[in-house]
Each structure stands twice: as structure tokens, then as C-alpha cells.
PDB file of N, CA and C in Angstrom:
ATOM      1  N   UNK A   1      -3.296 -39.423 -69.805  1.00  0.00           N
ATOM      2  CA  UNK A   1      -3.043 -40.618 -69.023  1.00  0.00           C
ATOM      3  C   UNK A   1      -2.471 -40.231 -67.665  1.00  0.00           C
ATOM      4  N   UNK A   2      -1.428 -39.369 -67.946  1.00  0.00           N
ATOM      5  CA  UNK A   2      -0.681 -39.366 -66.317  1.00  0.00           C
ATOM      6  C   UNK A   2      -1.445 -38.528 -65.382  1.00  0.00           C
ATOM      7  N   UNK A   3      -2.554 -37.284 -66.172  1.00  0.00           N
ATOM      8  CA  UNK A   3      -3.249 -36.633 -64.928  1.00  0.00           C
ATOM      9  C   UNK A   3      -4.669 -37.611 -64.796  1.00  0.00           C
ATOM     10  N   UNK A   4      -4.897 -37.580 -65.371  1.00  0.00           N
ATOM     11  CA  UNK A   4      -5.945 -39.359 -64.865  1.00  0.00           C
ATOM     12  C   UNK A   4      -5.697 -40.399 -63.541  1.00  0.00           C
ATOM     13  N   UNK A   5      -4.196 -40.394 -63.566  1.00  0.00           N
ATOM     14  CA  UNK A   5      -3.949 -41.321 -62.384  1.00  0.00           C
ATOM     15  C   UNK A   5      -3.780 -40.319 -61.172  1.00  0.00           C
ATOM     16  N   UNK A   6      -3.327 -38.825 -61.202  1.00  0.00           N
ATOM     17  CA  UNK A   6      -2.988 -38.067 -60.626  1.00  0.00           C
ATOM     18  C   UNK A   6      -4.536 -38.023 -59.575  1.00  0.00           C
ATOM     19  N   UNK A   7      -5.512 -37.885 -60.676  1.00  0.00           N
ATOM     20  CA  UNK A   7      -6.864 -37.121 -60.239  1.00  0.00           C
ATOM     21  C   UNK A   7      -7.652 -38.189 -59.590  1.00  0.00           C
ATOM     22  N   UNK A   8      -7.429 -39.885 -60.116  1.00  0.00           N
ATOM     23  CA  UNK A   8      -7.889 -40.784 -59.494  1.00  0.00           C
ATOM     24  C   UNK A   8      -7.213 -40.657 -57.965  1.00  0.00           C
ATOM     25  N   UNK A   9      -5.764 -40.808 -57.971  1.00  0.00           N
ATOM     26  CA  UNK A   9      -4.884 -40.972 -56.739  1.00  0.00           C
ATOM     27  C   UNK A   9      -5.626 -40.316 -55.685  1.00  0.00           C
ATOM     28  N   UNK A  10      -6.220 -38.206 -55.874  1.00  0.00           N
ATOM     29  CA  UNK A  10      -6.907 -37.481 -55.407  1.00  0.00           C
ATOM     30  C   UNK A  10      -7.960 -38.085 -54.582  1.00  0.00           C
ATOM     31  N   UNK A  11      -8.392 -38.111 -55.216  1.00  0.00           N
ATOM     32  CA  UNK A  11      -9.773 -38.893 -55.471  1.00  0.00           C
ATOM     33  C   UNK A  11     -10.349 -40.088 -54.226  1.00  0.00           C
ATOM     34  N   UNK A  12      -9.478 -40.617 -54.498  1.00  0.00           N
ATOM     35  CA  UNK A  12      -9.086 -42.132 -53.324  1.00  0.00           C
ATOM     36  C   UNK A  12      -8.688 -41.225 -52.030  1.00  0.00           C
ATOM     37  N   UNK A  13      -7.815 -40.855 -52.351  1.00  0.00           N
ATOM     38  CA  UNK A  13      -7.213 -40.284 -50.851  1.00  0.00           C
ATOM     39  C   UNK A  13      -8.115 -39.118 -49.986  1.00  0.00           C
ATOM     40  N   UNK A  14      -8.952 -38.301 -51.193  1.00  0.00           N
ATOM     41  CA  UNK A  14     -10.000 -37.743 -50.300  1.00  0.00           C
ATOM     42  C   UNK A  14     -11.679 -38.551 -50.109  1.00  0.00           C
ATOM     43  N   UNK A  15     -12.108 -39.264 -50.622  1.00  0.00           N
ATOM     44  CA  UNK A  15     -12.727 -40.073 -50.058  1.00  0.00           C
ATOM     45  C   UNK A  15     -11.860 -41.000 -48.566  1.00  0.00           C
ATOM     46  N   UNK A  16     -11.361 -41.513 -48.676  1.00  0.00           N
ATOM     47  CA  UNK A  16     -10.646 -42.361 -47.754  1.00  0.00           C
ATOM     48  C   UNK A  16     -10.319 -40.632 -46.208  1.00  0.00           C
ATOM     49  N   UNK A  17      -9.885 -40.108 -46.416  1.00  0.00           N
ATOM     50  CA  UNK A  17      -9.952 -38.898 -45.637  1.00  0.00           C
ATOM     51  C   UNK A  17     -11.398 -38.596 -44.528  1.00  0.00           C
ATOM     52  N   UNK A  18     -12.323 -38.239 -45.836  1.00  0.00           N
ATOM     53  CA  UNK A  18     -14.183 -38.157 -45.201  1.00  0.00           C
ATOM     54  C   UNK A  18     -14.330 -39.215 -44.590  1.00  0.00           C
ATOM     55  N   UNK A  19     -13.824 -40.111 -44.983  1.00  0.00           N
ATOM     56  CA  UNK A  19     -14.586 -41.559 -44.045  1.00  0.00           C
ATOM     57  C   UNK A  19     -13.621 -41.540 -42.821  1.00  0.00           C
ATOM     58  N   UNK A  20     -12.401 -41.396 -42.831  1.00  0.00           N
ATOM     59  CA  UNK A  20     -11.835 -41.431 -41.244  1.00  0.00           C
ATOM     60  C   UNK A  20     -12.347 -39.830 -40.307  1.00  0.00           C
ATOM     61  N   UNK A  21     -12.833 -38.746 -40.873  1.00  0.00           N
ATOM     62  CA  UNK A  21     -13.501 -37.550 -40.250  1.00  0.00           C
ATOM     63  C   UNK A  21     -14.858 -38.540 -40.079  1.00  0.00           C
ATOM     64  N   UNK A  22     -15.907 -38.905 -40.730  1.00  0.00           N
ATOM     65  CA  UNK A  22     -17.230 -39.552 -40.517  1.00  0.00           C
ATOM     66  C   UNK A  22     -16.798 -39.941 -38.878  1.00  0.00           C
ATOM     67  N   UNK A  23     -15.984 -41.349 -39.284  1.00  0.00           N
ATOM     68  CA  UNK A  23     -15.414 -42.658 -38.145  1.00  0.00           C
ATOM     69  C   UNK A  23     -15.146 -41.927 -36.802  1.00  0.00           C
ATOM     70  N   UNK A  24     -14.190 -40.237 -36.874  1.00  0.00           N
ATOM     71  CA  UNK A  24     -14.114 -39.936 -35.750  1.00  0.00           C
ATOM     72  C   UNK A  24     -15.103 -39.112 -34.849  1.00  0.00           C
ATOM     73  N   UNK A  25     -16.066 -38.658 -36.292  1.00  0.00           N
ATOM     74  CA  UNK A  25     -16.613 -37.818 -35.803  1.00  0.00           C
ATOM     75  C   UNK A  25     -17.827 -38.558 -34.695  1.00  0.00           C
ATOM     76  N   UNK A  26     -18.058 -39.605 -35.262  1.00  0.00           N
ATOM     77  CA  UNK A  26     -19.250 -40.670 -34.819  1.00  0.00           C
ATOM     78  C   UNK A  26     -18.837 -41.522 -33.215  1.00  0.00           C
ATOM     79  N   UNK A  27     -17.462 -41.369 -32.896  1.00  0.00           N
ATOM     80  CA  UNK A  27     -16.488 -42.027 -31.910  1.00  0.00           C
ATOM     81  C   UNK A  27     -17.054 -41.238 -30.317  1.00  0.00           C
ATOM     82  N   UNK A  28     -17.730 -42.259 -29.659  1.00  0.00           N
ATOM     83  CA  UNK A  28     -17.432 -41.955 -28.011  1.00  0.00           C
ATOM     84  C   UNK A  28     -17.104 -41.986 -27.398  1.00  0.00           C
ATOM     85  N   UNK A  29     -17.176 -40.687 -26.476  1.00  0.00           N
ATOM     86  CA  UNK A  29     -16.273 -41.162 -25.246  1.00  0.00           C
ATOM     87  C   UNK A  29     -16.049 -42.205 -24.763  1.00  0.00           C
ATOM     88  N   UNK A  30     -15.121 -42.630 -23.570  1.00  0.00           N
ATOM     89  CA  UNK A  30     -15.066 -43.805 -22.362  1.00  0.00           C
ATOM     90  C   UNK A  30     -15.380 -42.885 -21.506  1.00  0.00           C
ATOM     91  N   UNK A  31     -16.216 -44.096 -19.974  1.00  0.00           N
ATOM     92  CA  UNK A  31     -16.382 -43.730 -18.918  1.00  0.00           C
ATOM     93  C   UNK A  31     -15.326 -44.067 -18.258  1.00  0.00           C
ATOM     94  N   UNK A  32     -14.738 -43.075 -17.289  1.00  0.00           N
ATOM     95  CA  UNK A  32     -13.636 -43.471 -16.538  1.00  0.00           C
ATOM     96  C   UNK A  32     -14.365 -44.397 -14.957  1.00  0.00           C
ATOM     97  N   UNK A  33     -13.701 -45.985 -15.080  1.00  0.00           N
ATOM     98  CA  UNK A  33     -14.414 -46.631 -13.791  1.00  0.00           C
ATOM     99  C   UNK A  33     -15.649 -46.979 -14.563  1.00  0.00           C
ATOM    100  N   UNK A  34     -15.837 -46.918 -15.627  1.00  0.00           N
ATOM    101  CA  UNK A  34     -17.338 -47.341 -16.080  1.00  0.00           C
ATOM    102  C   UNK A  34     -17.628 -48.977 -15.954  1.00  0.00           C
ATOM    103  N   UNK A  35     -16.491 -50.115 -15.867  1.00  0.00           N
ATOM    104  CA  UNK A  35     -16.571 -51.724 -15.065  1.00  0.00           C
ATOM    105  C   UNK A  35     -15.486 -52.227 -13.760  1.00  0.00           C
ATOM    106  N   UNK A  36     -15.901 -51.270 -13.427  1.00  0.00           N
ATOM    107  CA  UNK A  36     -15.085 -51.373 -12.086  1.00  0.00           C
ATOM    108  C   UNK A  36     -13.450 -51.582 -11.887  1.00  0.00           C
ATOM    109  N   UNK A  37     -13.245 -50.797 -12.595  1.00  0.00           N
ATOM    110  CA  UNK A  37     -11.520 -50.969 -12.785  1.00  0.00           C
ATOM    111  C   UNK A  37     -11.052 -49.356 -12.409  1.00  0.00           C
ATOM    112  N   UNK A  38     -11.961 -48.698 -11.821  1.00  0.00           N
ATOM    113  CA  UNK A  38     -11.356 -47.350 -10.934  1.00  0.00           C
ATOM    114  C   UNK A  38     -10.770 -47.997  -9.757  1.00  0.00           C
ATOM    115  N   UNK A  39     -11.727 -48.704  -8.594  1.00  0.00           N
ATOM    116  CA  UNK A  39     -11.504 -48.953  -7.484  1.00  0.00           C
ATOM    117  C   UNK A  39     -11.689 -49.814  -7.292  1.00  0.00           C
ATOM    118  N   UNK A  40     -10.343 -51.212  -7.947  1.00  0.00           N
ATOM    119  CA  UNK A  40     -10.120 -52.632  -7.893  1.00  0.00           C
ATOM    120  C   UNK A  40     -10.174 -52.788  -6.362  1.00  0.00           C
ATOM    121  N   UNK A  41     -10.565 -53.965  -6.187  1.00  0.00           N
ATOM    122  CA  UNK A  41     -10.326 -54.312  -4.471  1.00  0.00           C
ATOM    123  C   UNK A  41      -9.271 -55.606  -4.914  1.00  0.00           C
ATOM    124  N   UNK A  42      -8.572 -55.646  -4.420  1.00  0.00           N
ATOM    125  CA  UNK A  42      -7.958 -57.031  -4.287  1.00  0.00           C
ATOM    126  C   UNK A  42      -8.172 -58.354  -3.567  1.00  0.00           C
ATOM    127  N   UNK A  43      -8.272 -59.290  -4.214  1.00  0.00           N
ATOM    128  CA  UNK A  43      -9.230 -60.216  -3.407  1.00  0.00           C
ATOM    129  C   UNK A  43      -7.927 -61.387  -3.376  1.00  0.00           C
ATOM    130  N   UNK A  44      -6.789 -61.546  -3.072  1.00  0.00           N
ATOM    131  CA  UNK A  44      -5.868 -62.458  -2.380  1.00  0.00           C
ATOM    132  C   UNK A  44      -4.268 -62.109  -2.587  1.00  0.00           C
ATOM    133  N   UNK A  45      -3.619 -62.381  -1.505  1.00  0.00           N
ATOM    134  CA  UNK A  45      -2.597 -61.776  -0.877  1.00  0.00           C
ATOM    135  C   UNK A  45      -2.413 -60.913   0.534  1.00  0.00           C
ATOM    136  N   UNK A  46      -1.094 -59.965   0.743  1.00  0.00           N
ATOM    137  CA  UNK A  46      -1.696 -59.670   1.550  1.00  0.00           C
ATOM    138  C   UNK A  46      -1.723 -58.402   2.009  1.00  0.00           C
ATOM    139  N   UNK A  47      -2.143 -57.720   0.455  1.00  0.00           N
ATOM    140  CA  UNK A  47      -2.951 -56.338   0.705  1.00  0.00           C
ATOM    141  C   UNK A  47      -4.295 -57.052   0.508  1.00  0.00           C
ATOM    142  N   UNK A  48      -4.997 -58.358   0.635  1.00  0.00           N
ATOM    143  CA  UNK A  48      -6.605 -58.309   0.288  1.00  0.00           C
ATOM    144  C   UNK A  48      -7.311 -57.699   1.215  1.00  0.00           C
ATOM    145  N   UNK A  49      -8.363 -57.263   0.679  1.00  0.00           N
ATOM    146  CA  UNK A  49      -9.655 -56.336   0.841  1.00  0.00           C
ATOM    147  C   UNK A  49      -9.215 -54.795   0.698  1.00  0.00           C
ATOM    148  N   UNK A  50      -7.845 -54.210   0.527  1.00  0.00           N
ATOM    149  CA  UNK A  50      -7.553 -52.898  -0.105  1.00  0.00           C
ATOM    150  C   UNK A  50      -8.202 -52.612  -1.344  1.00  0.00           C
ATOM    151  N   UNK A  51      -7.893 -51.228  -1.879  1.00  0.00           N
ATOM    152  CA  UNK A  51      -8.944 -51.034  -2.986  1.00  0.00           C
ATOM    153  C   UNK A  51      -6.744 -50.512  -3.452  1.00  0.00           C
ATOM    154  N   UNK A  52      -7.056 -51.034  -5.034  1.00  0.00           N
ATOM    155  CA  UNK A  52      -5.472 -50.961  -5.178  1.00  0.00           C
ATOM    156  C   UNK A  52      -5.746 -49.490  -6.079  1.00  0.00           C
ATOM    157  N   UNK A  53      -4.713 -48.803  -5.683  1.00  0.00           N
ATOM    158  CA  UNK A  53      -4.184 -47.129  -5.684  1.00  0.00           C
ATOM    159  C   UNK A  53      -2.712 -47.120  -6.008  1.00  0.00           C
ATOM    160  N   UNK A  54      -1.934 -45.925  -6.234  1.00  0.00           N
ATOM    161  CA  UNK A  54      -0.994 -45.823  -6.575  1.00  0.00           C
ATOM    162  C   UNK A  54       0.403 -46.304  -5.907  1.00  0.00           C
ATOM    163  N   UNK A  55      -0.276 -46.561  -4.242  1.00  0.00           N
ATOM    164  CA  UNK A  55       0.684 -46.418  -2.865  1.00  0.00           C
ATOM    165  C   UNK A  55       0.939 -48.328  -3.334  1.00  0.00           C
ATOM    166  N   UNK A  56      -0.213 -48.876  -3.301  1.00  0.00           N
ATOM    167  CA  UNK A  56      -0.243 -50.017  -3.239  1.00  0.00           C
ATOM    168  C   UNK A  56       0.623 -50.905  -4.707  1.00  0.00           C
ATOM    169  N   UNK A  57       0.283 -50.243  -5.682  1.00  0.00           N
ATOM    170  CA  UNK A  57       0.860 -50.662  -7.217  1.00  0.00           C
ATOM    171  C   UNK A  57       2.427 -50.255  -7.491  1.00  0.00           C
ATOM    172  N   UNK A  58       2.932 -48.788  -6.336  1.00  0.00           N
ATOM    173  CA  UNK A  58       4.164 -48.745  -6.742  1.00  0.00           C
ATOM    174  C   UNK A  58       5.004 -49.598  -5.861  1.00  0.00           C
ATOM    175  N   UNK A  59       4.520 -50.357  -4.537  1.00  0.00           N
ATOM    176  CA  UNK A  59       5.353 -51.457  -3.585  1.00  0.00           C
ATOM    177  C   UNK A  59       5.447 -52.799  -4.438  1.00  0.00           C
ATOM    178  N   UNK A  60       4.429 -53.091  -5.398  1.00  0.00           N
ATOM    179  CA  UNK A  60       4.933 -54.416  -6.295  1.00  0.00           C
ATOM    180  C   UNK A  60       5.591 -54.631  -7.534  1.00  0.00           C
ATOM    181  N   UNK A  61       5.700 -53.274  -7.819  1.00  0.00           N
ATOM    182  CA  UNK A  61       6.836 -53.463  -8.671  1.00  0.00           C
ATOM    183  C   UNK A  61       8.352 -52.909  -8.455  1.00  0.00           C
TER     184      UNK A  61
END
């Protein structure tokens, strides 16, 4: 009885294991800027028409 639950417990936990290796192995990259969120422009205020960068993001906060 008790190595039964031992070998099931195994069992579960290495199935459950293969499937998160499968999940990562199958996982793609991101494109960096791949919907236009590299080189935001700002469209009101009054940095608009800047493209917002680090100079610009560290004056508003």
C-alpha cells in the first residue's frame, strides 16, 4: 500500500515535469518593438510628436 502511493506520487510528478519541458520547449521568442512599443511617439502634451526614450520617461516621474 504505502509504496503504491509512493510510485503513483512519482509517477504524477514526472509526467507533470515532461509536459512543462514539452510547454517550454515548444515556447517563442518575442520580437523586441514587434507593435510599435519600441519607438512610442507621443501624441498629446507637451513633449508631443517626441518618440518617448529614457530622457523623456525619467522627467515624468
Amino acid at each position: 500500500m504505502r509504496d503504491t502511493k509512493h510510485l503513483e506520487k512519482f509517477a504524477r510528478e514526472r509526467a507533470q515535469k515532461e509536459e512543462e519541458k514539452k510547454l517550454f520547449k515548444n515556447k517563442k521568442s518575442v520580437e523586441a518593438g514587434a507593435n510599435g512599443t519600441l519607438e512610442y511617439t507621443i501624441k498629446e502634451g507637451v513633449n508631443k510628436g517626441k518618440i518617448a526614450d529614457d530622457k523623456i520617461l525619467k522627467n515624468k516621474n
